[in-house]
PDB file of N, CA and C in Angstrom:
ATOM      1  N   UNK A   1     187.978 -16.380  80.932  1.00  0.00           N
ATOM      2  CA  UNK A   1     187.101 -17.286  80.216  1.00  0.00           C
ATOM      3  C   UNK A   1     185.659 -17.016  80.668  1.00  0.00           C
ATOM      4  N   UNK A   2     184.620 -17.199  80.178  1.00  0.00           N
ATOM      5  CA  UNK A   2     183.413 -16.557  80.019  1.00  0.00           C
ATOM      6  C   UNK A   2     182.603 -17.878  80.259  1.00  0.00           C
ATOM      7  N   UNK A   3     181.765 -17.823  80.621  1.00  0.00           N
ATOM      8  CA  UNK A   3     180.261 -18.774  80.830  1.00  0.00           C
ATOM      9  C   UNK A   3     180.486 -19.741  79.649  1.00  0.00           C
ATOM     10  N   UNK A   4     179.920 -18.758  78.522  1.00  0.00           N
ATOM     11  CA  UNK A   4     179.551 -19.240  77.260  1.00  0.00           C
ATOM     12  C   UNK A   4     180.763 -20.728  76.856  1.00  0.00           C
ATOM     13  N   UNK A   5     181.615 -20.162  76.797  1.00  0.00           N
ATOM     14  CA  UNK A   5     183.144 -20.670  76.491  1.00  0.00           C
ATOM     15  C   UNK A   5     183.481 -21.882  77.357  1.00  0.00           C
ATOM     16  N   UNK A   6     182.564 -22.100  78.769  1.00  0.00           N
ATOM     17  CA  UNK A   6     183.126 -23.211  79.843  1.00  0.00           C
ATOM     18  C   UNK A   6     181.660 -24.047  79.271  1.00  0.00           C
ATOM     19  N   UNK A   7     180.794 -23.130  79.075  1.00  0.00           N
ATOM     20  CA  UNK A   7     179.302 -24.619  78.753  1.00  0.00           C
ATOM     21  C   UNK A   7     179.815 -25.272  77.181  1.00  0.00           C
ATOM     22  N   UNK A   8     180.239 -24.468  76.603  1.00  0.00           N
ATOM     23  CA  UNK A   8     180.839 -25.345  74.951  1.00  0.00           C
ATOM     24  C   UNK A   8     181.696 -26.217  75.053  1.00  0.00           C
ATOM     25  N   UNK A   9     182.677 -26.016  76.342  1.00  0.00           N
ATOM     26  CA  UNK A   9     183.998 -27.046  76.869  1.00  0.00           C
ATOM     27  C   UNK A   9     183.165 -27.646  77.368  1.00  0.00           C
ATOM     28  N   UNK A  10     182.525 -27.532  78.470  1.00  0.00           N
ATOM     29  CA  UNK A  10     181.683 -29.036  79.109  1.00  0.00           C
ATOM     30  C   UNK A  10     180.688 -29.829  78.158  1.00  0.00           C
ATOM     31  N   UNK A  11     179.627 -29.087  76.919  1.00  0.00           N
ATOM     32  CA  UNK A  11     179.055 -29.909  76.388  1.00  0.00           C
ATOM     33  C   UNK A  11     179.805 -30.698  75.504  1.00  0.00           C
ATOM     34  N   UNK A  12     181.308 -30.469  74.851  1.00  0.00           N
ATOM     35  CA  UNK A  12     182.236 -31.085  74.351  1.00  0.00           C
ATOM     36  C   UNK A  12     182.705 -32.816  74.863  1.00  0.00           C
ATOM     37  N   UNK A  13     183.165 -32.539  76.360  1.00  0.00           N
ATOM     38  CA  UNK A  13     184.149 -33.187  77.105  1.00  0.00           C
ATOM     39  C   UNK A  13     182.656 -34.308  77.321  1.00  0.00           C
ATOM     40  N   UNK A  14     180.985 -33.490  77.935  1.00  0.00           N
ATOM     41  CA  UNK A  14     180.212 -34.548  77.825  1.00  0.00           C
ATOM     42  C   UNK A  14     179.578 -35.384  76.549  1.00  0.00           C
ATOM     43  N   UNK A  15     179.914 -35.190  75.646  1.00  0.00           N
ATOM     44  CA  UNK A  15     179.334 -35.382  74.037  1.00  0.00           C
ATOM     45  C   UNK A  15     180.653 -36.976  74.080  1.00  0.00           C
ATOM     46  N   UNK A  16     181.816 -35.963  74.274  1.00  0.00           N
ATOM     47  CA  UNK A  16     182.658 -37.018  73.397  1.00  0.00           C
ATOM     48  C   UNK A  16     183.371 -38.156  74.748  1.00  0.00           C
ATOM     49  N   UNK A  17     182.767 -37.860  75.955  1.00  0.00           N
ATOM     50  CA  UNK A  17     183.285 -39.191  77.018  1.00  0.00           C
ATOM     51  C   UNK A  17     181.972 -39.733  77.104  1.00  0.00           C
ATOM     52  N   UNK A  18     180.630 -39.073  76.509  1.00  0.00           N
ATOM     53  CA  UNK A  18     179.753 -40.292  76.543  1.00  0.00           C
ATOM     54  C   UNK A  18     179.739 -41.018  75.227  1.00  0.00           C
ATOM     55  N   UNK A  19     180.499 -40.710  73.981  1.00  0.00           N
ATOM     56  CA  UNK A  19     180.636 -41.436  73.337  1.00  0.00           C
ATOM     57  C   UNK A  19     181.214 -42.434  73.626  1.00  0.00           C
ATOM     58  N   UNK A  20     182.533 -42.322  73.835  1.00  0.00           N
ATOM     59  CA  UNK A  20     183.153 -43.306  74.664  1.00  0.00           C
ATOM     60  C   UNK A  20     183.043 -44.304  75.726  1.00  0.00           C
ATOM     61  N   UNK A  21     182.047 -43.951  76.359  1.00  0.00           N
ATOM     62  CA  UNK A  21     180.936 -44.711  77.308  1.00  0.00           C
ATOM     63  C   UNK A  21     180.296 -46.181  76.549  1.00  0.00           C
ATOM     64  N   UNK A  22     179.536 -45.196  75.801  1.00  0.00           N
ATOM     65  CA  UNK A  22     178.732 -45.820  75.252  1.00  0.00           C
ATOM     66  C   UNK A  22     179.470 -46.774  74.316  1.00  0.00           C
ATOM     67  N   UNK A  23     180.269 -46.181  73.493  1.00  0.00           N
ATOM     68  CA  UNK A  23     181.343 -47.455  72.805  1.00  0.00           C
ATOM     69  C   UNK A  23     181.697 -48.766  73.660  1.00  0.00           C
ATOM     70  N   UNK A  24     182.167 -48.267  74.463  1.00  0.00           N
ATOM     71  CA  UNK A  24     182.681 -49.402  75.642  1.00  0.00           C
ATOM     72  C   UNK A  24     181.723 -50.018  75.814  1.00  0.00           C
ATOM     73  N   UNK A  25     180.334 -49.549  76.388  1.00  0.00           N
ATOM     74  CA  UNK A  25     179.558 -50.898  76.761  1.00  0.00           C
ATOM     75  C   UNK A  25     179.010 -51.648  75.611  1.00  0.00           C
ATOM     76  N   UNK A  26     178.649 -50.982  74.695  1.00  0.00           N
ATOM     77  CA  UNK A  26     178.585 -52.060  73.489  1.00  0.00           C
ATOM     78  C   UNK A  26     179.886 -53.097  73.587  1.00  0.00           C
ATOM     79  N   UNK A  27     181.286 -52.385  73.158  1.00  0.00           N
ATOM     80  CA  UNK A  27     182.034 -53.339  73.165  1.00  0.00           C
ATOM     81  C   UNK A  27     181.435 -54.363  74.463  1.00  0.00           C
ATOM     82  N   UNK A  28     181.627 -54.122  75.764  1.00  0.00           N
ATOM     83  CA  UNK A  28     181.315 -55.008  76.950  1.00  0.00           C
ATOM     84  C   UNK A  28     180.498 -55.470  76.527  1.00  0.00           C
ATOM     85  N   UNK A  29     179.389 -55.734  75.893  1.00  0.00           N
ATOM     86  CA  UNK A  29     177.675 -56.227  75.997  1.00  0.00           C
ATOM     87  C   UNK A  29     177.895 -57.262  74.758  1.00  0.00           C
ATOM     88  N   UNK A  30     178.349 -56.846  73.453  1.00  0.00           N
ATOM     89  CA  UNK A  30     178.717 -57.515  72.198  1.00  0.00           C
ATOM     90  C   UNK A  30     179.876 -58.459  72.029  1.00  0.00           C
ATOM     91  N   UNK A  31     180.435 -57.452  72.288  1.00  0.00           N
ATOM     92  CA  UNK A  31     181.519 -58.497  72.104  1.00  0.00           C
ATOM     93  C   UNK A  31     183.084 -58.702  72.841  1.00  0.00           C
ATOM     94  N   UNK A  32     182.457 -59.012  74.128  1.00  0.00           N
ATOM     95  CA  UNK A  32     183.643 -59.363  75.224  1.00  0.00           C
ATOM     96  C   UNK A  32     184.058 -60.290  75.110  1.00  0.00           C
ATOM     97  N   UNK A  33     184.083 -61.343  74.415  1.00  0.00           N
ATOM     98  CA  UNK A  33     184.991 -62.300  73.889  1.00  0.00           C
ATOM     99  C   UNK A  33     186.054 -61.679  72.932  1.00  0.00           C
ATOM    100  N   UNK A  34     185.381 -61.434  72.607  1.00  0.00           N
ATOM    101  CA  UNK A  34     186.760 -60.661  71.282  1.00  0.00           C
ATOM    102  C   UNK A  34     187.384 -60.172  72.017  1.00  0.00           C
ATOM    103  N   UNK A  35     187.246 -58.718  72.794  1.00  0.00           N
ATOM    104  CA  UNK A  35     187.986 -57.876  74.040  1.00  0.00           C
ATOM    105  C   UNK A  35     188.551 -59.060  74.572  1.00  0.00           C
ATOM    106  N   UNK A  36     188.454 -60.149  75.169  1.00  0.00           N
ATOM    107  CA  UNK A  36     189.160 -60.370  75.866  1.00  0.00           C
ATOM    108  C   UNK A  36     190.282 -61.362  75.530  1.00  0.00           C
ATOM    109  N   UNK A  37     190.272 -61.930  74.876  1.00  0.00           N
ATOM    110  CA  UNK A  37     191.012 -62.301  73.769  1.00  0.00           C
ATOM    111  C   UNK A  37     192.064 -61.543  73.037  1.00  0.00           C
ATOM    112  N   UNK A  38     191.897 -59.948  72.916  1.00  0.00           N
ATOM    113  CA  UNK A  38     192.625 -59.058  72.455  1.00  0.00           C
ATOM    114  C   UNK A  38     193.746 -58.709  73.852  1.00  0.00           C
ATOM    115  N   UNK A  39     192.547 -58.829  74.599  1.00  0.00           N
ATOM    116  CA  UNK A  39     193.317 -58.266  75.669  1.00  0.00           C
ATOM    117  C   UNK A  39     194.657 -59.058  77.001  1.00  0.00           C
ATOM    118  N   UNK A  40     193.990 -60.467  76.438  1.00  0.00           N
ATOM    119  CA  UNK A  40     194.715 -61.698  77.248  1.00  0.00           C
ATOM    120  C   UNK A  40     195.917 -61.654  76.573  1.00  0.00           C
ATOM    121  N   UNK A  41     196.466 -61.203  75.290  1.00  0.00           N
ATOM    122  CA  UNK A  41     197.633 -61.290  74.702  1.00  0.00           C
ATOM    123  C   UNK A  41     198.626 -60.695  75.370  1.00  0.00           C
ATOM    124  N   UNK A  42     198.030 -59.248  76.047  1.00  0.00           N
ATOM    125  CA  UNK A  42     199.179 -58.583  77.371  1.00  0.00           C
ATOM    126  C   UNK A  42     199.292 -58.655  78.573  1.00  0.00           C
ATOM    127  N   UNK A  43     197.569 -58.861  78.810  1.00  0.00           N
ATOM    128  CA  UNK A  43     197.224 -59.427  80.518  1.00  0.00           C
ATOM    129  C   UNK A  43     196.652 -60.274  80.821  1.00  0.00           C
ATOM    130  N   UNK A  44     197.671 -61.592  80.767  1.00  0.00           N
ATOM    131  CA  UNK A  44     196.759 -63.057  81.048  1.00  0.00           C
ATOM    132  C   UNK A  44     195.916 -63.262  82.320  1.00  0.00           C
ATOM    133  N   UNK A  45     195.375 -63.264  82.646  1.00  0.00           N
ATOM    134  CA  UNK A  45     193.968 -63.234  83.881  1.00  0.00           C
ATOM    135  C   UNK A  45     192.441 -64.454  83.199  1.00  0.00           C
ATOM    136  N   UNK A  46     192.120 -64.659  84.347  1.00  0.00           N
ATOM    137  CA  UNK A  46     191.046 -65.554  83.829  1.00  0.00           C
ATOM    138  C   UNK A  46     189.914 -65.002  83.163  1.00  0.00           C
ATOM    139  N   UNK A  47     189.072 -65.452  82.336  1.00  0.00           N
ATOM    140  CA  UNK A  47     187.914 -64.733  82.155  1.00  0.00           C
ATOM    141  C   UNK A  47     186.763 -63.865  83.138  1.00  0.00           C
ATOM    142  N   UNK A  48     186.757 -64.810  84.113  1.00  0.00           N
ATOM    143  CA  UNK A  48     186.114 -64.075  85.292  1.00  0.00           C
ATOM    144  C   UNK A  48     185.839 -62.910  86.176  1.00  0.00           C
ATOM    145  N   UNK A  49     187.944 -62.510  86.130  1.00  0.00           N
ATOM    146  CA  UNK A  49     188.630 -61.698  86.682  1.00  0.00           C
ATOM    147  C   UNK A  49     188.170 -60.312  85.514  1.00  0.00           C
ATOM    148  N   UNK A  50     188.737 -61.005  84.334  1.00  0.00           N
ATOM    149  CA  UNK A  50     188.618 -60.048  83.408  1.00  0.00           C
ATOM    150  C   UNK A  50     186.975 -59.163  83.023  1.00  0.00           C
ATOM    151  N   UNK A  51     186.166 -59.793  83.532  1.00  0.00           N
ATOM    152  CA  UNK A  51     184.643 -59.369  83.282  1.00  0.00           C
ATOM    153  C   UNK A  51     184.529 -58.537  84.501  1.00  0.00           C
ATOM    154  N   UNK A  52     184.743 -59.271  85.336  1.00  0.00           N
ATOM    155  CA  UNK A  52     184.972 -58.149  86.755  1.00  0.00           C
ATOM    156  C   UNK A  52     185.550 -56.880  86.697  1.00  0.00           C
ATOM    157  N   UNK A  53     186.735 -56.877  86.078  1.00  0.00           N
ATOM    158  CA  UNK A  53     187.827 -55.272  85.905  1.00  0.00           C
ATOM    159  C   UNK A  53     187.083 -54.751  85.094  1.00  0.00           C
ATOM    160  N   UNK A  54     186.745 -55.259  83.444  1.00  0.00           N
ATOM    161  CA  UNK A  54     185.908 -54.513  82.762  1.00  0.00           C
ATOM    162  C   UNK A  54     185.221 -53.508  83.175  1.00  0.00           C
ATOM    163  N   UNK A  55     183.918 -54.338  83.831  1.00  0.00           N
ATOM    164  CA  UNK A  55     182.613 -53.610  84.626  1.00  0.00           C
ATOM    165  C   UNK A  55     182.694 -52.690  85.807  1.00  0.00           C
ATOM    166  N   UNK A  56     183.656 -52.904  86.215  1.00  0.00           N
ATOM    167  CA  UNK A  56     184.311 -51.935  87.392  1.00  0.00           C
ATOM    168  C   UNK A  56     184.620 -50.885  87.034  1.00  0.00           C
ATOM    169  N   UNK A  57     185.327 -50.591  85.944  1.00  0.00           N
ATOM    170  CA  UNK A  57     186.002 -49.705  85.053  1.00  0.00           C
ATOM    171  C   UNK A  57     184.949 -48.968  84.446  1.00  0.00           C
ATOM    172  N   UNK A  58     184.547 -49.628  83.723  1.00  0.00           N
ATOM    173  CA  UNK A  58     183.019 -49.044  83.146  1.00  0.00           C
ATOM    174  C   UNK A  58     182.060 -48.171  83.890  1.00  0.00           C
ATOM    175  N   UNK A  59     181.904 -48.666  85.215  1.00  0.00           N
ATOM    176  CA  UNK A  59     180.997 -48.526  86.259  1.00  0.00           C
ATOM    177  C   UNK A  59     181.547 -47.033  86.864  1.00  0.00           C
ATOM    178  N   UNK A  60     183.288 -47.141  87.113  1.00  0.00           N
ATOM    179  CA  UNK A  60     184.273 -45.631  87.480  1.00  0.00           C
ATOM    180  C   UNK A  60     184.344 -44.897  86.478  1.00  0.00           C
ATOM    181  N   UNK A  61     184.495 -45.207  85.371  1.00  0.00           N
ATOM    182  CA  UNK A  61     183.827 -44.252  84.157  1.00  0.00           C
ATOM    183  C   UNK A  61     182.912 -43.164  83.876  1.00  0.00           C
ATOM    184  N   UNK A  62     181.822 -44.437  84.352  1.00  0.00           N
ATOM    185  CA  UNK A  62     180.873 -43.664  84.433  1.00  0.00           C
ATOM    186  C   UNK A  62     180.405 -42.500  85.596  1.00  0.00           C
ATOM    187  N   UNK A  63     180.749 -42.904  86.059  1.00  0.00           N
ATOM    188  CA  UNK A  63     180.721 -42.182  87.473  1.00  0.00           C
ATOM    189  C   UNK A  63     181.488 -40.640  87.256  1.00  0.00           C
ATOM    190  N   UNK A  64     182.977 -41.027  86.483  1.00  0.00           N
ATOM    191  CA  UNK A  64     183.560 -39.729  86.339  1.00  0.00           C
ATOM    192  C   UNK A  64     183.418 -38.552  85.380  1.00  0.00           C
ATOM    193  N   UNK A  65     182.311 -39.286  84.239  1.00  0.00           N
ATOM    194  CA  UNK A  65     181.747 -38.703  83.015  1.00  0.00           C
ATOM    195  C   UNK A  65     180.649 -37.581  83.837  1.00  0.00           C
ATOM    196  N   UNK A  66     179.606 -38.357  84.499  1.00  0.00           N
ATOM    197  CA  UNK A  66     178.909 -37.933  85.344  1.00  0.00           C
ATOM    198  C   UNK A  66     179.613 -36.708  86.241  1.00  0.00           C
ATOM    199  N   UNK A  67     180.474 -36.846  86.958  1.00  0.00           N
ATOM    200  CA  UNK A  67     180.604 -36.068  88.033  1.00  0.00           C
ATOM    201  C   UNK A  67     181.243 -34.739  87.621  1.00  0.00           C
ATOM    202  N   UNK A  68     182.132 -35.106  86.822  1.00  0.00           N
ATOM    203  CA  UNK A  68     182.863 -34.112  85.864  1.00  0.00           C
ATOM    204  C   UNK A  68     182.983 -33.797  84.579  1.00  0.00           C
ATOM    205  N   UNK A  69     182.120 -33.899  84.392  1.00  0.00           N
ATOM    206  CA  UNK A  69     181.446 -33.545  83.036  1.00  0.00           C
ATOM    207  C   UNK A  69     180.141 -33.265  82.842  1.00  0.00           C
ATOM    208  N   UNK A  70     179.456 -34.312  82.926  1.00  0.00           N
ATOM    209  CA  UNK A  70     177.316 -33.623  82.823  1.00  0.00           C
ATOM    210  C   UNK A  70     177.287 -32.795  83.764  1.00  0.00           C
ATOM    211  N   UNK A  71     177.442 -32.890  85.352  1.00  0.00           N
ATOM    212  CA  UNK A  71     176.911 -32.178  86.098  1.00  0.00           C
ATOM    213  C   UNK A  71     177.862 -30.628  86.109  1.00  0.00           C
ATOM    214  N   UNK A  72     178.986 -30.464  85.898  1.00  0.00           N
ATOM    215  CA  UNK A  72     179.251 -29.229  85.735  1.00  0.00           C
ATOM    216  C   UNK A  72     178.210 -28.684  84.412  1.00  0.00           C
ATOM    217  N   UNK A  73     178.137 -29.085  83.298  1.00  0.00           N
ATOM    218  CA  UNK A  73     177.570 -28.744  82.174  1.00  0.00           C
ATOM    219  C   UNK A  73     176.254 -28.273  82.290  1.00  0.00           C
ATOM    220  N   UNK A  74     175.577 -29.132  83.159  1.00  0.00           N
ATOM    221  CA  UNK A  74     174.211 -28.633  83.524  1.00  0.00           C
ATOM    222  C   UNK A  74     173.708 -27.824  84.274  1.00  0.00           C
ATOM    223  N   UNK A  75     174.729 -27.448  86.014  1.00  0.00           N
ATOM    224  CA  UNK A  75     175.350 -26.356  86.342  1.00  0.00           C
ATOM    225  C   UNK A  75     175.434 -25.009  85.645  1.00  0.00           C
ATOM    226  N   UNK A  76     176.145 -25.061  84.695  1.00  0.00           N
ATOM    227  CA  UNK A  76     176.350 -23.939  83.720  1.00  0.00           C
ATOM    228  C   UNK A  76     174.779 -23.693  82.971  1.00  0.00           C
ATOM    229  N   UNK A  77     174.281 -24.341  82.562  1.00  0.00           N
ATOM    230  CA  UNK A  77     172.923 -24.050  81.829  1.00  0.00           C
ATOM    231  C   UNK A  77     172.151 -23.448  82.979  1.00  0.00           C
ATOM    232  N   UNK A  78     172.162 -24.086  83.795  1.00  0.00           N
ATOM    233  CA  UNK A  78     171.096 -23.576  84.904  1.00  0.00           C
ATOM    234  C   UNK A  78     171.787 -22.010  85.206  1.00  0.00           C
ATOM    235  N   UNK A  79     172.842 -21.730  85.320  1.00  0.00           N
ATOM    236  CA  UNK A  79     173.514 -20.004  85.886  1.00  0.00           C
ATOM    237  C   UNK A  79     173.154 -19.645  84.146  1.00  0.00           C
ATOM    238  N   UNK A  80     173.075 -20.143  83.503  1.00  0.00           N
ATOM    239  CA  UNK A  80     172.718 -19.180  82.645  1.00  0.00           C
ATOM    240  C   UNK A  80     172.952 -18.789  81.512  1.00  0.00           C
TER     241      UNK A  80
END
């Protein structure tokens, strides 16, 4: 596999998990009542709890979009 071929896989994997990012925190920011409401139907927990896991999640998300994904990608641009 070639340079070219690993920066098109990483700008991919970063394009479409920061979509997903970004979906999520809208959902989180808009409309976490609804989410949670959807979501109390399988995992009853208090609201509190539930804003907490959210943002946590969100927060490890992000972190893993970041670590394994942009920064290899940008890595690759910089070699070349």
């Amino acid at each position: 596999m070639d340079i070219q071929k690993l920066k098109t896989f990483f700008m991919w994997c970063t394009i479409m998990n920061g979509a997903l990012l970004l979906l999520w925190t809208i959902m989180c920011v808009f409309a976490m009542d609804w989410v949670y409401r959807t979501q109390c139907r399988w995992f009853p927990m208090p609201k509190e709890s539930f804003t907490v896991v959210m943002y946590s999640f969100l927060g490890l998300f992000k972190i893993f979009v970041l670590t394994f994904n942009a920064i290899p990608y940008v890595a690759l641009l910089i070699m070349g």
